[in-house]
N, C-alpha and C. Protein backbone atom coordinates (compact mmCIF):
# COMPACT_ATOMS: atom_id res chain seq x y z
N UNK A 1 -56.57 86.14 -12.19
CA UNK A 1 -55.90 84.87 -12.04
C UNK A 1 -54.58 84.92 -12.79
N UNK A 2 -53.39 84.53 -12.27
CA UNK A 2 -52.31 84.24 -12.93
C UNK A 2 -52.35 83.15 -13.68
N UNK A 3 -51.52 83.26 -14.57
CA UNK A 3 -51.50 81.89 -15.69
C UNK A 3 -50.17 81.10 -15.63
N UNK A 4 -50.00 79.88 -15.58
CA UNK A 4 -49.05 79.15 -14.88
C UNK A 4 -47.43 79.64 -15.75
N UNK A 5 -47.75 80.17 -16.85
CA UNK A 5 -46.47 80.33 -17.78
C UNK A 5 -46.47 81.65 -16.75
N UNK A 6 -46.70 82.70 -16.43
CA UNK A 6 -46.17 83.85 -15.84
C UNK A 6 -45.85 83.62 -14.47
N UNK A 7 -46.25 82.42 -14.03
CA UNK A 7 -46.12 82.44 -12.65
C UNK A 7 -44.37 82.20 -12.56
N UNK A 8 -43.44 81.65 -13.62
CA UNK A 8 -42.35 81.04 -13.78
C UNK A 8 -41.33 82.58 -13.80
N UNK A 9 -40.45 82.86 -13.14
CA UNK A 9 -39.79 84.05 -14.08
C UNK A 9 -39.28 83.67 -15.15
N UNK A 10 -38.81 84.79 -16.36
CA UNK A 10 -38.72 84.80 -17.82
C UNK A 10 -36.87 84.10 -17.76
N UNK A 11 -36.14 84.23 -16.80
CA UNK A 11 -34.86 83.52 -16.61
C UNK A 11 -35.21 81.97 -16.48
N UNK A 12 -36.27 81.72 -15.88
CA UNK A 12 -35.96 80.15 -15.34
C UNK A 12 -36.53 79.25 -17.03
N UNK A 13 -35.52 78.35 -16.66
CA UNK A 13 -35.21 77.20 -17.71
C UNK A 13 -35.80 76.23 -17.16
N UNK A 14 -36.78 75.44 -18.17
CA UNK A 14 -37.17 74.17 -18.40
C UNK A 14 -36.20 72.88 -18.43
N UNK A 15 -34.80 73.39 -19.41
CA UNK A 15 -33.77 72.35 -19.51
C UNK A 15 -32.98 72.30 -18.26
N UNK A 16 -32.89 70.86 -18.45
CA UNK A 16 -32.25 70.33 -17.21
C UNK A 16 -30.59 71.57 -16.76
N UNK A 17 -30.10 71.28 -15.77
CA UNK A 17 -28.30 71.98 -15.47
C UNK A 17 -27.81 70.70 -15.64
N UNK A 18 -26.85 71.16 -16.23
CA UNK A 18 -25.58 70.71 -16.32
C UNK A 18 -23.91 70.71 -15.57
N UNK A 19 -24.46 71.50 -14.53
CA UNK A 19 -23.61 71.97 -13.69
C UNK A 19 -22.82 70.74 -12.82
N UNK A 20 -23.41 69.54 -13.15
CA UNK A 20 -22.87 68.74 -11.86
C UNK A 20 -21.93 68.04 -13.24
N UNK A 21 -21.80 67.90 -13.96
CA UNK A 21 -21.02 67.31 -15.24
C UNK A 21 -21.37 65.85 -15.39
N UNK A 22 -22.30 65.28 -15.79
CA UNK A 22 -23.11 64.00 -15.72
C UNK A 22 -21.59 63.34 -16.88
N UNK A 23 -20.97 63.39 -17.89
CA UNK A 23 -19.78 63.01 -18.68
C UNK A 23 -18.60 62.36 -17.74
N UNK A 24 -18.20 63.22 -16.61
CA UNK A 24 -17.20 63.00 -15.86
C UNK A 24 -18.28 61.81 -14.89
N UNK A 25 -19.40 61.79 -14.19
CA UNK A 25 -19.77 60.94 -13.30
C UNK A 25 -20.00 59.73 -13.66
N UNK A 26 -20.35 59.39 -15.10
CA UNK A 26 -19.95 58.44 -15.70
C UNK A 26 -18.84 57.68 -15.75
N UNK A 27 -17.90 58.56 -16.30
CA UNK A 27 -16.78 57.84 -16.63
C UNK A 27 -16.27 57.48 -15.30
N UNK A 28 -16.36 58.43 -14.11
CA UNK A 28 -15.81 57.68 -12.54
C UNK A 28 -16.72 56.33 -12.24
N UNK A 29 -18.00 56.09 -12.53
CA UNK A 29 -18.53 55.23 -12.35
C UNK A 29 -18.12 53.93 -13.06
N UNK A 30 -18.01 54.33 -14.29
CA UNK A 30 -16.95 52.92 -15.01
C UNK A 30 -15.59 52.97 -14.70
N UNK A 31 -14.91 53.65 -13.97
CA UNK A 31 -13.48 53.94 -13.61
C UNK A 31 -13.67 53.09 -12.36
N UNK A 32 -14.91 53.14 -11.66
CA UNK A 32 -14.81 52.38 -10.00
C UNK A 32 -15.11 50.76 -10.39
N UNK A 33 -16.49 50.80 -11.33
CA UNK A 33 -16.40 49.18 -12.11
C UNK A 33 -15.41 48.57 -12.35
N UNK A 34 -14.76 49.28 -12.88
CA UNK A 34 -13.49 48.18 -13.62
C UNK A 34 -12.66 48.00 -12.19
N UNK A 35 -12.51 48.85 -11.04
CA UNK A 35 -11.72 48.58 -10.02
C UNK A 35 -12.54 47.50 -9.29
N UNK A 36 -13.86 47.63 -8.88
CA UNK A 36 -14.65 46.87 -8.41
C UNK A 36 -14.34 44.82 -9.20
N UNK A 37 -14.29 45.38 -10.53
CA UNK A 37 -14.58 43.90 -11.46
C UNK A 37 -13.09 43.47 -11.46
N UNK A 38 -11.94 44.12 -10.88
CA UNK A 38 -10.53 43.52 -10.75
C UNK A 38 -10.91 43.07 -9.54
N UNK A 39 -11.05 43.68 -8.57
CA UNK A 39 -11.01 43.15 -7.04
C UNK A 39 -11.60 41.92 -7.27
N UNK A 40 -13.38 41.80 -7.94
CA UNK A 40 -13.87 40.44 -8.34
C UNK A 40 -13.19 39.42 -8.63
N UNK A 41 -12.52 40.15 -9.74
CA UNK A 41 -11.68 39.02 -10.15
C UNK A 41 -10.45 38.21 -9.63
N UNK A 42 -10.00 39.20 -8.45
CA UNK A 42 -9.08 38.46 -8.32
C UNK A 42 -9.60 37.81 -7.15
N UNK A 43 -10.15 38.18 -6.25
CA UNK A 43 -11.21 37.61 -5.04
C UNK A 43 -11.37 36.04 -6.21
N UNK A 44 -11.78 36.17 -7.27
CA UNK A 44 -12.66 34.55 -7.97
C UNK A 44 -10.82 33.92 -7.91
N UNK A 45 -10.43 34.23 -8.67
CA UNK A 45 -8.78 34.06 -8.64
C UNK A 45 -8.24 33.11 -7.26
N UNK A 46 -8.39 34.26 -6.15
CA UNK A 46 -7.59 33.38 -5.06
C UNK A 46 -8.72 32.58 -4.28
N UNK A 47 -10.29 32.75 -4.50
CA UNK A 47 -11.14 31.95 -3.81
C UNK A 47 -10.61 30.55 -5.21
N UNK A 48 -10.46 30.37 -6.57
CA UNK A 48 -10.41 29.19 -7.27
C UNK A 48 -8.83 28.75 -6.58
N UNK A 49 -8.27 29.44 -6.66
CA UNK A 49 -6.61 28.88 -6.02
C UNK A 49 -7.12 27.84 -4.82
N UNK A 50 -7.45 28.66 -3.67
CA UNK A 50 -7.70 28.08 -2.47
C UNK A 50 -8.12 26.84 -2.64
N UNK A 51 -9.44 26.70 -3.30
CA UNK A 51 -10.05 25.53 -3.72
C UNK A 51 -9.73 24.53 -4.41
N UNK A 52 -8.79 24.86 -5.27
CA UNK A 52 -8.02 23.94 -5.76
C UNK A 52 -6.67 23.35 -4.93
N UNK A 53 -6.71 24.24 -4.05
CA UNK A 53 -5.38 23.72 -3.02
C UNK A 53 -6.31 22.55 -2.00
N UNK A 54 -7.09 23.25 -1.67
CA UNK A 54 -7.77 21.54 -0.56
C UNK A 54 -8.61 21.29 -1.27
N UNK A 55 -8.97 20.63 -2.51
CA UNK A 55 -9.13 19.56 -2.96
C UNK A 55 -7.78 18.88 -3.21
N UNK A 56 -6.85 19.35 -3.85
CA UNK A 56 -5.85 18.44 -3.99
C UNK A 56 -4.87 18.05 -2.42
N UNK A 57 -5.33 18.79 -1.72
CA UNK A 57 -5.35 18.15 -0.32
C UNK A 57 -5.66 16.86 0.19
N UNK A 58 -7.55 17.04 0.02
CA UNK A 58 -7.93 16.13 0.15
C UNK A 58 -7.91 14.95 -0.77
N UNK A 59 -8.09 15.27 -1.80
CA UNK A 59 -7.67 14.03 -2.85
C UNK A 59 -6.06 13.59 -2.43
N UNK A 60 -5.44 14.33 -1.88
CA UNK A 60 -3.86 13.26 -1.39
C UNK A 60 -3.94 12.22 -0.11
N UNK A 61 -5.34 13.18 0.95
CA UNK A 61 -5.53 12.52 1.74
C UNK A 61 -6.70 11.42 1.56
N UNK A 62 -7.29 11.22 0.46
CA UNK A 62 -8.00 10.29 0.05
C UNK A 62 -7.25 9.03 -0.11
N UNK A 63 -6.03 9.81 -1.64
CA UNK A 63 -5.39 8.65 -1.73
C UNK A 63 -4.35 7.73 -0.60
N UNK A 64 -3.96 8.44 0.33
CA UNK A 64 -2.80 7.75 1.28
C UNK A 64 -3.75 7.10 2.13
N UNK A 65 -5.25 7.73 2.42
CA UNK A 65 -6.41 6.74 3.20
C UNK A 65 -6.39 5.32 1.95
N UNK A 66 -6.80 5.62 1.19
CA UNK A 66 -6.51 4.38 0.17
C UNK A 66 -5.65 3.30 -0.03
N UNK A 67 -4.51 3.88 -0.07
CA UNK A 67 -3.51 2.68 0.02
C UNK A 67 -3.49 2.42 1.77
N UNK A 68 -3.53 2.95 2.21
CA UNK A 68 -3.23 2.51 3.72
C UNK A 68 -4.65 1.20 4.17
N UNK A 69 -5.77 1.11 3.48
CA UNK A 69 -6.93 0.32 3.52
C UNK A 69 -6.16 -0.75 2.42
N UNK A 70 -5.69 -0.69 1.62
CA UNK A 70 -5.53 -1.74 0.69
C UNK A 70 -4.10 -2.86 1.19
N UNK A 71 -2.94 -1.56 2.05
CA UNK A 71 -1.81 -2.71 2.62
C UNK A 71 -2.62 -3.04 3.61
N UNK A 72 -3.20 -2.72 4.54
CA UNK A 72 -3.75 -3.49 5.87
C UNK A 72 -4.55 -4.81 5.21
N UNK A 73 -5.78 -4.62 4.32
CA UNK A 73 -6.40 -5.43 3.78
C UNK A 73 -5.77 -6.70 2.81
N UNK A 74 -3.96 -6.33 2.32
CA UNK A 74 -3.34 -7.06 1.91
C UNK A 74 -2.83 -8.21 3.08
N UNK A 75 -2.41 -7.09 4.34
CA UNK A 75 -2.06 -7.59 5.40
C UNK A 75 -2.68 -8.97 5.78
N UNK A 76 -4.35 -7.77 5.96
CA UNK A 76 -5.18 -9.48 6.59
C UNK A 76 -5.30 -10.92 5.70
N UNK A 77 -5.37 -10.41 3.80
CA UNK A 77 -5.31 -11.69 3.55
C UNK A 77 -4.35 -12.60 3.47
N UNK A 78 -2.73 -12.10 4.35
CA UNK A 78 -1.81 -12.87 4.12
C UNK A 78 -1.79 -13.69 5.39
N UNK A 79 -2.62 -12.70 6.38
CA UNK A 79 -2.41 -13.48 7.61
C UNK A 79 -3.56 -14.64 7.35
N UNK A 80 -4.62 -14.08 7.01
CA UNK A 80 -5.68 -15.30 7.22
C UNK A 80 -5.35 -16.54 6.09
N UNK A 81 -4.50 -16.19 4.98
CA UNK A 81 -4.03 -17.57 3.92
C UNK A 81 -3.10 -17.97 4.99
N UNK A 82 -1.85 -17.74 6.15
CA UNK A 82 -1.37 -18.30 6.53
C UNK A 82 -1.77 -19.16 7.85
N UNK A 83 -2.90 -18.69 8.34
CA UNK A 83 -3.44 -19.28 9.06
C UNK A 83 -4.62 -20.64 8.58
N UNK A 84 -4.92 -20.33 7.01
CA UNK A 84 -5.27 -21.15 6.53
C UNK A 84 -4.22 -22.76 5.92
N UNK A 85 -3.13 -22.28 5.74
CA UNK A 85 -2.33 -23.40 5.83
C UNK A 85 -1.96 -23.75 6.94
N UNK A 86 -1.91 -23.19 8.01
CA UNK A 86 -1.84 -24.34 8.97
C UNK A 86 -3.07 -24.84 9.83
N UNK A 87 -4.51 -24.58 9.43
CA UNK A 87 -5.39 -25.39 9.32
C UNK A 87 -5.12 -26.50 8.40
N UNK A 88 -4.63 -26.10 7.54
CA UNK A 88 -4.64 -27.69 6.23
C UNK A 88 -3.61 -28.15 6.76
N UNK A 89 -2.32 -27.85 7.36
CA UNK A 89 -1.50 -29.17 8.34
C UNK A 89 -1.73 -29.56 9.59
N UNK A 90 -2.83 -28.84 10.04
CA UNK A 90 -2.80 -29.75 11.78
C UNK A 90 -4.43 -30.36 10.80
N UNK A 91 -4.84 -30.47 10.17
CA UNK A 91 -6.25 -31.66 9.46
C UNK A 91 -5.68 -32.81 8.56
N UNK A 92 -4.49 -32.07 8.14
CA UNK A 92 -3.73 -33.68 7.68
C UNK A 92 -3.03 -34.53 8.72
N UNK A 93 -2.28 -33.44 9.94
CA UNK A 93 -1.91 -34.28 11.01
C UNK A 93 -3.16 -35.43 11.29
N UNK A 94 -4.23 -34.58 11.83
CA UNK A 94 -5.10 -35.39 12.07
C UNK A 94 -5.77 -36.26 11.67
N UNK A 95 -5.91 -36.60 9.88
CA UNK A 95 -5.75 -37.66 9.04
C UNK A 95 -5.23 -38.80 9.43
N UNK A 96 -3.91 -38.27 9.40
CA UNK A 96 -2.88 -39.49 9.84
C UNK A 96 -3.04 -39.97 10.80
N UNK A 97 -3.06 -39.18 11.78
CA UNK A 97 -3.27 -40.16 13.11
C UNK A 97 -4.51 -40.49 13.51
N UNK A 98 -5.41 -40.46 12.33
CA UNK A 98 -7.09 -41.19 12.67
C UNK A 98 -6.65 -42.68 11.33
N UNK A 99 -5.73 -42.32 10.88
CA UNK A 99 -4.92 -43.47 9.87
C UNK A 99 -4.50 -44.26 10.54
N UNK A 100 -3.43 -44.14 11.21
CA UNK A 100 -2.94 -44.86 12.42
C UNK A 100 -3.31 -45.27 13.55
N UNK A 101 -4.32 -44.80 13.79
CA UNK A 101 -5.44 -45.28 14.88
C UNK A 101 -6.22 -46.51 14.53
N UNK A 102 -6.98 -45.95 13.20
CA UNK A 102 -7.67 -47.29 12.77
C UNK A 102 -6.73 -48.33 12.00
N UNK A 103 -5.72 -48.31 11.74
CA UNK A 103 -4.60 -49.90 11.69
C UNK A 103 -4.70 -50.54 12.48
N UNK A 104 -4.70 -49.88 14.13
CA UNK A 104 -4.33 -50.36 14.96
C UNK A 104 -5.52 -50.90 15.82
N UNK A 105 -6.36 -50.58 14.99
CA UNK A 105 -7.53 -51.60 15.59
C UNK A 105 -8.47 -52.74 15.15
C-alpha cells in the first residue's frame, strides 16, 4: 500500500502560489471601488440636483396655482359684496314704495 505522503512528489508544495500577485488584485479592486463610489456619487449628486429642480418646480407651480385660487376667490367675493349691495338698494326701493303705498291708503 502506498502512504498518502509518498503518493505527493517531493517538489509539490502544500503552500498556496503566489503567482497570480493577490497585492496588485487588491489594490485594482480598491482602485475600481473608488471609481465605482465616484460614479455613485455623482449619479446621488445629479439624481439630488434633478430632484431638487422639480420640486422647486413644482413648489412654483403650487404657488402660482395658489395665488391664482386666491385672486379668483378675491374676485368672487367682490362680485358677490357687489351684488349684495344692490340687493340692499332694490329692498330699500321696495321699502319705500310699500311706504308710499300704504299712505296712500
Amino acid at each position: 500500500m502506498v502512504s498518502p505522503a509518498s503518493a505527493f512528489p517531493a517538489s509539490a508544495s502544500t503552500q498556496p502560489s503566489t503567482d497570480f500577485a493577490p497585492t496588485t488584485m487588491i489594490q485594482e479592486r480598491t482602485t475600481q471601488t473608488s471609481a465605482e463610489m465616484t460614479m455613485t456619487n455623482n449619479t446621488d449628486e445629479w439624481l439630488m440636483s434633478t430632484l431638487n429642480q422639480i420640486l422647486n418646480s413644482k413648489m412654483i407651480m403650487l404657488r402660482d396655482l395658489e395665488e391664482s385660487i386666491r385672486h379668483q376667490f378675491e374676485a368672487q367675493i367682490r362680485e358677490k359684496h357687489a351684488q349684495l349691495i344692490e340687493i340692499m338698494k332694490l329692498r330699500e326701493m321696495v321699502e319705500t314704495m310699500m311706504g308710499i303705498l300704504a299712505q296712500r291708503v
